[in-house]
N, C-alpha and C. Protein backbone atom coordinates (compact mmCIF):
# COMPACT_ATOMS: atom_id res chain seq x y z
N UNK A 1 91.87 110.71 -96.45
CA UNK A 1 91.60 112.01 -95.82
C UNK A 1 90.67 111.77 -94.64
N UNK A 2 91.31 112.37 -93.38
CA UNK A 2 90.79 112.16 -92.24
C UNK A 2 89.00 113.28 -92.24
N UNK A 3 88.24 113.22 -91.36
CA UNK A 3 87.15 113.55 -91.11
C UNK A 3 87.36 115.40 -91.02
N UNK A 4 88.16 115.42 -90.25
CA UNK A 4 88.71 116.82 -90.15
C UNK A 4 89.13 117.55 -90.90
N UNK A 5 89.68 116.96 -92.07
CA UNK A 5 90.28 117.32 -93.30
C UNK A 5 89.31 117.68 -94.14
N UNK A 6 88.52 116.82 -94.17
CA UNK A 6 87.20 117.10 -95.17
C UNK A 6 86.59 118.07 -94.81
N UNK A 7 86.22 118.34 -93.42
CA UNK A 7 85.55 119.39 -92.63
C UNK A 7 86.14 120.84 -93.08
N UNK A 8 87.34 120.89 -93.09
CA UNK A 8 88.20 121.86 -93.16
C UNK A 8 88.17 122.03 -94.70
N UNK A 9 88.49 121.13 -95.86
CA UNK A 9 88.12 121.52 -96.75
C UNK A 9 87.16 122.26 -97.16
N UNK A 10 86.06 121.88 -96.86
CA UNK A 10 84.36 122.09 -97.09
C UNK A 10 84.30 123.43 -96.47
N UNK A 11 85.03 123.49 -95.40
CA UNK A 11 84.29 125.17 -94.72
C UNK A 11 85.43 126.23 -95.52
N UNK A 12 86.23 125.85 -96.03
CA UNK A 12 86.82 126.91 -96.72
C UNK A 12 86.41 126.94 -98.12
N UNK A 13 85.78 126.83 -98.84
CA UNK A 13 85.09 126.81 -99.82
C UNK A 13 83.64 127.69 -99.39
N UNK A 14 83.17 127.95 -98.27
CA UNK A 14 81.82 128.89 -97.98
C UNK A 14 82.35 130.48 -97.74
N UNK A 15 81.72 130.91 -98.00
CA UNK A 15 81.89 132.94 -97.98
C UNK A 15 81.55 132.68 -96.33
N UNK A 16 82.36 133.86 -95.78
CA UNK A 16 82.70 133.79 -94.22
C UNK A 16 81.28 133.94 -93.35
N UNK A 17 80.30 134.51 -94.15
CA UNK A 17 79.17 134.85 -93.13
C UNK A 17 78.77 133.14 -92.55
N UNK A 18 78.63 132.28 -93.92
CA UNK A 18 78.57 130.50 -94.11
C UNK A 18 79.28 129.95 -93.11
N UNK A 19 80.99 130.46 -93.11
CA UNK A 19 81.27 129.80 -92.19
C UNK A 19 81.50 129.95 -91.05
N UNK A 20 80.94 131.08 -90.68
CA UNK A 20 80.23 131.36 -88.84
C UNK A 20 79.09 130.70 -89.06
N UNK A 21 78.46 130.33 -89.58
CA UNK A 21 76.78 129.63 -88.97
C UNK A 21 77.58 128.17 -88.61
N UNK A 22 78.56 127.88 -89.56
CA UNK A 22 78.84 126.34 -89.11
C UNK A 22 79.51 126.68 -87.91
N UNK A 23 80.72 127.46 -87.55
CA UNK A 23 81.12 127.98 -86.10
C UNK A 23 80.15 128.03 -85.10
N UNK A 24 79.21 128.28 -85.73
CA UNK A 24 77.85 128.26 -84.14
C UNK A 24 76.70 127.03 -83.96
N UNK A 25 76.94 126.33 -85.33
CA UNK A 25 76.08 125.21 -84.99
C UNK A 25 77.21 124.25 -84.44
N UNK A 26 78.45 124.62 -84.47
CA UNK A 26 79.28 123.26 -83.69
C UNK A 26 79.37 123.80 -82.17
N UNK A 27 79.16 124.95 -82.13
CA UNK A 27 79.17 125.44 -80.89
C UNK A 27 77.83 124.79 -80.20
N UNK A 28 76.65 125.02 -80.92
CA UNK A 28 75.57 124.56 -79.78
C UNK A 28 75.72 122.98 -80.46
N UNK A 29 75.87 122.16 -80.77
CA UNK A 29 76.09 121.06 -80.63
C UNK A 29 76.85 120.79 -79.36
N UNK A 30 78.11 121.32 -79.15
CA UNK A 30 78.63 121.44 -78.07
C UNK A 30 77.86 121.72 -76.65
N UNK A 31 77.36 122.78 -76.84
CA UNK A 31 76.44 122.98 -75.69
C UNK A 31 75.36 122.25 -75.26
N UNK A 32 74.84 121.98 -76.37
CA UNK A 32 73.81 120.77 -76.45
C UNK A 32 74.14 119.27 -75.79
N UNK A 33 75.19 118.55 -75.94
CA UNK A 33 75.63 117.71 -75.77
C UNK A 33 76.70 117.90 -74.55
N UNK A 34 76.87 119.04 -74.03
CA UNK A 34 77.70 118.90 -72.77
C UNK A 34 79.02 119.06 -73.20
N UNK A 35 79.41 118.89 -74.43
CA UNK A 35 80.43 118.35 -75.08
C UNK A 35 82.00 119.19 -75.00
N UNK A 36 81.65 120.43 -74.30
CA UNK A 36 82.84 121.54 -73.89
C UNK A 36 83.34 121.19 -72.81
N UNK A 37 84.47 121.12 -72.58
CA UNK A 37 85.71 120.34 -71.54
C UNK A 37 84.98 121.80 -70.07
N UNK A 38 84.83 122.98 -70.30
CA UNK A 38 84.28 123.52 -69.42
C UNK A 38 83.05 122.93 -68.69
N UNK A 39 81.86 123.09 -69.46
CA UNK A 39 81.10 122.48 -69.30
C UNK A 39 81.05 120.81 -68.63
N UNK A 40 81.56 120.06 -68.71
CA UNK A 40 81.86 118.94 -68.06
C UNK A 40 82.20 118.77 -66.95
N UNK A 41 82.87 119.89 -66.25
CA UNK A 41 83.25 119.81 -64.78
C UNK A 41 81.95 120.48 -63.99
N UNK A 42 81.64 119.55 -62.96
CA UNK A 42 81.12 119.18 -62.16
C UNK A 42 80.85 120.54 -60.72
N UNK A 43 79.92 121.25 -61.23
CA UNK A 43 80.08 121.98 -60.08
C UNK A 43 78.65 122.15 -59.38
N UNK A 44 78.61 121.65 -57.94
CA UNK A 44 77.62 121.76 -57.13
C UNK A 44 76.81 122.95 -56.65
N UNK A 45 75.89 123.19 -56.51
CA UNK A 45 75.35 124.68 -56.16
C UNK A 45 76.24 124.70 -54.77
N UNK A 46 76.18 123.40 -53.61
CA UNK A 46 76.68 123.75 -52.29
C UNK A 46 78.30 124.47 -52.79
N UNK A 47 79.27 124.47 -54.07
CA UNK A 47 80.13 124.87 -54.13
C UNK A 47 80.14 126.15 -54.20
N UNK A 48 79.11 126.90 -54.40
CA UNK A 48 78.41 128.35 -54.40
C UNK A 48 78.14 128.73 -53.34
N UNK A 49 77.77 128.06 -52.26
CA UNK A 49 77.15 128.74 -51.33
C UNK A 49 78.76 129.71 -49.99
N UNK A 50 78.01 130.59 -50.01
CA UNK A 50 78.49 131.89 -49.34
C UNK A 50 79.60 133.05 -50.30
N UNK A 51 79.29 132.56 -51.54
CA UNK A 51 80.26 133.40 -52.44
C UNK A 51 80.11 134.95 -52.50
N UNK A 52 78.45 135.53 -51.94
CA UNK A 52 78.42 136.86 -51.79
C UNK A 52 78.41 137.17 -50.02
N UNK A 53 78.94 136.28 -49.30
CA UNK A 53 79.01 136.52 -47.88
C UNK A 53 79.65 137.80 -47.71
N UNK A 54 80.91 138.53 -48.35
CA UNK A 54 81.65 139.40 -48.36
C UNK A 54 81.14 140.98 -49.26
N UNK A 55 79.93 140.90 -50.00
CA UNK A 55 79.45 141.49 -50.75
C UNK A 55 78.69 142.52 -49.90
N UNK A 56 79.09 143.80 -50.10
CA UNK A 56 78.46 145.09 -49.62
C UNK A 56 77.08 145.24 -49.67
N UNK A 57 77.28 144.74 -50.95
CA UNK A 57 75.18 144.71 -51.38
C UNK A 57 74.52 143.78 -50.98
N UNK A 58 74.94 142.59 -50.46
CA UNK A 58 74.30 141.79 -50.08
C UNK A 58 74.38 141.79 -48.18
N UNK A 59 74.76 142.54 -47.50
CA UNK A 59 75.52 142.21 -46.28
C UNK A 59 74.11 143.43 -45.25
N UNK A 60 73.95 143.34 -44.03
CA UNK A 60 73.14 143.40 -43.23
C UNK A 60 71.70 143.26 -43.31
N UNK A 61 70.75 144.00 -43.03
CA UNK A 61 68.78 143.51 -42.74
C UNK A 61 68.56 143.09 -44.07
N UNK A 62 67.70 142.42 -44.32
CA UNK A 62 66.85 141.55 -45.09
C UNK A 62 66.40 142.54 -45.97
N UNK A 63 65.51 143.26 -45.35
CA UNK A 63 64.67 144.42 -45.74
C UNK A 63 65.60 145.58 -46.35
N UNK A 64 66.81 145.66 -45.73
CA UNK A 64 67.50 146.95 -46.30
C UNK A 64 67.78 146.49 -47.57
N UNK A 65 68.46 145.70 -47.39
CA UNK A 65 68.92 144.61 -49.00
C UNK A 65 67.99 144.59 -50.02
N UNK A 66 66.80 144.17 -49.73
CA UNK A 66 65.50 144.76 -50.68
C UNK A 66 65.28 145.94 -51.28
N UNK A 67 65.21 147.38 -50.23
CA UNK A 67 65.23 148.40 -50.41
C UNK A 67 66.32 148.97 -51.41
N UNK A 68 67.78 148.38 -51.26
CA UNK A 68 68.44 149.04 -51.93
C UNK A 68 68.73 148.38 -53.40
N UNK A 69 68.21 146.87 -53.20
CA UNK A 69 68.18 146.18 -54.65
C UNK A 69 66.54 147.04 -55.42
N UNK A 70 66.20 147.32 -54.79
CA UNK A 70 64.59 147.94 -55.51
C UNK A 70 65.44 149.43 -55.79
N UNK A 71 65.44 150.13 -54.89
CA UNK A 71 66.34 151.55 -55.30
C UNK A 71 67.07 151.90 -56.51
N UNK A 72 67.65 150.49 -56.80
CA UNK A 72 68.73 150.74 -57.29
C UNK A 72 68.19 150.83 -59.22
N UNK A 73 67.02 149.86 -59.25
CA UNK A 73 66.19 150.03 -60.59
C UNK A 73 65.53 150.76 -61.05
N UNK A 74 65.61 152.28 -60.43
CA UNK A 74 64.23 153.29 -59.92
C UNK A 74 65.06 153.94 -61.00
């Protein structure tokens, strides 16, 4: 019996609340370790840059942009 098998045995034998905690500790293991095929790809902040160039809320004076990001929490 392969590793997976056993795994799979074992978590079906726990009452379901049991076997979401193991669902989320393999999850942050995952996260922890990078270990999600998402997570692994490679993305640069410069691949970000100008993504709100087109954005209403972000687009003319400095100061207005302030004003209306402050406004908008009031």
């Amino acid at each position: 019996m392969g590793k997976i098998e056993r795994i799979a045995q074992q978590l079906s034998k726990l009452p379901e609340p049991l076997q979401q905690e193991v669902v989320d500790f393999i999850e942050f293991i995952q996260a922890k370790y990078c270990l999600d095929q998402q997570s692994q790809q490679d993305t640069l902040l410069l691949d970000l840059k100008g993504g709100l160039e087109g954005s209403s809320t972000f687009s003319g004076d400095n100061v207005k942009i302030q004003e209306r990001l402050r406004d908008e929490w009031r």
